[in-house]
Protein backbone atom coordinates (compact mmCIF):
# COMPACT_ATOMS: atom_id res chain seq x y z
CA UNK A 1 2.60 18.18 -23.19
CA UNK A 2 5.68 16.49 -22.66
CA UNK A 3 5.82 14.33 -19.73
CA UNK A 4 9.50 15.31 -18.52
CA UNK A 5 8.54 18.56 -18.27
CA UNK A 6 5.04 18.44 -17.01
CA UNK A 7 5.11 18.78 -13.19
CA UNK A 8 1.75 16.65 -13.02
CA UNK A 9 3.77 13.50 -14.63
CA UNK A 10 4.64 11.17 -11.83
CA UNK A 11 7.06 8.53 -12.47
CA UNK A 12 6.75 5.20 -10.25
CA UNK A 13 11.08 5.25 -9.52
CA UNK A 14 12.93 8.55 -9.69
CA UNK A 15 16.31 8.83 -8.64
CA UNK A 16 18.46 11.77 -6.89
CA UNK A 17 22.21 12.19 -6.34
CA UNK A 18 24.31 14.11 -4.99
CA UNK A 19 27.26 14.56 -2.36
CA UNK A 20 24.99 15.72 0.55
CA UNK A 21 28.13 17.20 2.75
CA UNK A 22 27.12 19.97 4.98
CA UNK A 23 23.24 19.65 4.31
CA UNK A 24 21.47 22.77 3.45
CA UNK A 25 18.18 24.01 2.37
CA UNK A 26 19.01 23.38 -1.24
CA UNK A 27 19.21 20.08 -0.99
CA UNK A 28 16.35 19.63 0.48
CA UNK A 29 14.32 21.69 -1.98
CA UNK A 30 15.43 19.50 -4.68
CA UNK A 31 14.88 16.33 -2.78
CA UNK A 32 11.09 17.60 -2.10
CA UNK A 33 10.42 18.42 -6.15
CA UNK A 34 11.80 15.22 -6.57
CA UNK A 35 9.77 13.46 -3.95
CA UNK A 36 6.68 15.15 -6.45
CA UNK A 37 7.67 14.04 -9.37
CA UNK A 38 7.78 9.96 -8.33
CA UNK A 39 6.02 7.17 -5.89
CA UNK A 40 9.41 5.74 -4.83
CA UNK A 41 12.46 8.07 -4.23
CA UNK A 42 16.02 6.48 -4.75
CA UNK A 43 18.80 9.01 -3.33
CA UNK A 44 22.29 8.52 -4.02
CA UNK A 45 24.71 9.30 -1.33
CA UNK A 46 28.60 9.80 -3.10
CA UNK A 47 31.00 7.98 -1.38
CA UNK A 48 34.18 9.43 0.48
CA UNK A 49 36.29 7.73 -2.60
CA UNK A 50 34.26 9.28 -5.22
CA UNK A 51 33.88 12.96 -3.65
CA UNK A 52 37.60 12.99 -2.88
CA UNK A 53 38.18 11.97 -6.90
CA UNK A 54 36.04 14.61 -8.09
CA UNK A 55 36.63 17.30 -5.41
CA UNK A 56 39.98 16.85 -4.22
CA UNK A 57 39.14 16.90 -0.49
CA UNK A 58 38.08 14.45 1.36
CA UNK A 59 33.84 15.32 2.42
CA UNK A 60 33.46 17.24 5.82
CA UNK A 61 31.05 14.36 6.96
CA UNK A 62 31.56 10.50 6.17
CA UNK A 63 29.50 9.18 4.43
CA UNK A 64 27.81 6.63 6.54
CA UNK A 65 26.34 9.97 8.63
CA UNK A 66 25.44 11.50 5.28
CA UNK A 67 23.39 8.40 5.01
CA UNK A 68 22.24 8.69 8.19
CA UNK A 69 20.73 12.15 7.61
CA UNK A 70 19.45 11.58 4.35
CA UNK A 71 17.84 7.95 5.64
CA UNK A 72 15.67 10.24 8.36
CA UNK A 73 14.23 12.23 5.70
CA UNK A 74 10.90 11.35 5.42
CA UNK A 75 10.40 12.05 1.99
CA UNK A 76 13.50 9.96 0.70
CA UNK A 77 12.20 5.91 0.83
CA UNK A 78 15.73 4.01 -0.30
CA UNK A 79 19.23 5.40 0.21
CA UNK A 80 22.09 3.60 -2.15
CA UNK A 81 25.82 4.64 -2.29
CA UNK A 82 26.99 6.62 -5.37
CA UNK A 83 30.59 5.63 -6.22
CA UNK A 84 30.78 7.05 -9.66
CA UNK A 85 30.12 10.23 -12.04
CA UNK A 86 28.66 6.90 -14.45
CA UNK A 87 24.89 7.40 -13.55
CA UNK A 88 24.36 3.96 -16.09
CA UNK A 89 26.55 2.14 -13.41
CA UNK A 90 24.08 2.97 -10.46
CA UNK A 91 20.84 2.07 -12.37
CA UNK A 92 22.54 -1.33 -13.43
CA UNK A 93 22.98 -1.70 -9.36
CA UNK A 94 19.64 0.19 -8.93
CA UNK A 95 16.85 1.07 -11.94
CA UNK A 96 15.08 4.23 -11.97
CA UNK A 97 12.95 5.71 -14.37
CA UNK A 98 13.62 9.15 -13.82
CA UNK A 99 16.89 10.77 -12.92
CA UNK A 100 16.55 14.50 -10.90
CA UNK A 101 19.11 17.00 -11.00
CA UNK A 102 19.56 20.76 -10.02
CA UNK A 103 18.81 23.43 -13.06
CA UNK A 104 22.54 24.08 -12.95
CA UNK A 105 23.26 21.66 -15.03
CA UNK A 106 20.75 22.10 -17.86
CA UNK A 107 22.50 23.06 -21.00
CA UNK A 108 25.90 22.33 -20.20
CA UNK A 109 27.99 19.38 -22.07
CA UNK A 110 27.53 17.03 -18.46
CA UNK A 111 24.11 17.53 -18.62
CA UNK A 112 23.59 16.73 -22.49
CA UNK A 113 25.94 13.63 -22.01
CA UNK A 114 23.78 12.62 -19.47
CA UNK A 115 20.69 12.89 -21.05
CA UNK A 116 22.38 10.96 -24.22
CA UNK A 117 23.71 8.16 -21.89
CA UNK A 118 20.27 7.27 -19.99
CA UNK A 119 18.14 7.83 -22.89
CA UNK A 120 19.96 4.91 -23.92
CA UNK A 121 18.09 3.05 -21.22
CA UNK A 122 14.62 5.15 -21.02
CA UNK A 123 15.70 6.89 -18.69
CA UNK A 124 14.24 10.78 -18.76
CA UNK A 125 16.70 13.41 -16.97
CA UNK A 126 14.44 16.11 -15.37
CA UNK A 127 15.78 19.79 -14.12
CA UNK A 128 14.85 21.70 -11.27
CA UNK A 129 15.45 25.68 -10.74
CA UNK A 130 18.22 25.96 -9.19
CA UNK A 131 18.34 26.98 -5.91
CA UNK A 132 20.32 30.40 -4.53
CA UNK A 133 21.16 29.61 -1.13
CA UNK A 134 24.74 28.70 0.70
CA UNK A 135 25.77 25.73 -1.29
CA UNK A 136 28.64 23.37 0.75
CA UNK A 137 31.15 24.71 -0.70
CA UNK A 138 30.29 27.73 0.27
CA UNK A 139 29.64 26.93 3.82
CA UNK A 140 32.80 25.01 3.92
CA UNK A 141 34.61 28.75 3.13
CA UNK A 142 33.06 30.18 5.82
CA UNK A 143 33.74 27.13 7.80
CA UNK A 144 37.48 27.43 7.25
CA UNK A 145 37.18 31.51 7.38
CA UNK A 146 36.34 31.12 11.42
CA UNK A 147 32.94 32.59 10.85
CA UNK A 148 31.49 29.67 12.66
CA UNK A 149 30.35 29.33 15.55
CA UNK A 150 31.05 25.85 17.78
């Protein structure tokens, strides 16, 4: 079978990113399959700059509390900061065998650009299922909707 998609493959350094704003139980489902799939965990935490580039809005939390809360997790051992959609810049700064990303993205022309551009380096992209539960952006709405509660 094909090691990237046999679940009993573990890779020595796998690597996660993501923006991590408003942590929910997806995130943490995808950083525990990737904690499975490798002996050394990487996560990427995107930096204010880069989530305000891509999203347009600055993140509800900064990111030195995002790293913060991702640090405690027990599962994650090393916590860099992402500052770019280039995943070849971050494993110049940091190299990783094994790069873990949600299902969503299977398929689609980001994810087959990113599987061209770090199988260039040996890198293997693996997918996980994706995850139906509030997403940020989500929670965000209902933030901004009053629906919380202080």
């Amino acid at each position: 079978m094909d090691p990237v998609n046999d679940a009993r493959h573990m890779y020595d350094v796998g690597y996660c990113s993501g923006a991590f704003d408003m942590f929910h139980v997806g995130q943490l489902n995808l950083l525990r399959r990737a904690r499975n799939r490798c002996r050394h965990l990487v996560v990427g935490v995107a930096s204010d700059e880069y989530l305000e580039s891509v999203k347009g809005r600055a993140p509800v939390v900064p990111c030195d509390e995002r790293i913060d809360i991702i640090s405690a997790l027990g599962i994650v051992d090393e916590v860099v900061i992402d500052r770019s959609q280039d995943k070849l810049a971050i494993w110049q700064q940091r190299p990783f065998d094994v790069i873990f990303k949600d299902g969503d993205w299977q398929g689609t022309p980001n994810g087959y650009h990113l599987e061209r551009v770090m199988g260039s380096v040996g890198v293997d992209v693996v997918y996980f299922p994706h995850t139906h539960r509030p997403a940020s952006s989500m929670l965000r709405s209902y933030l901004l909707e009053g629906g919380a509660v202080e």
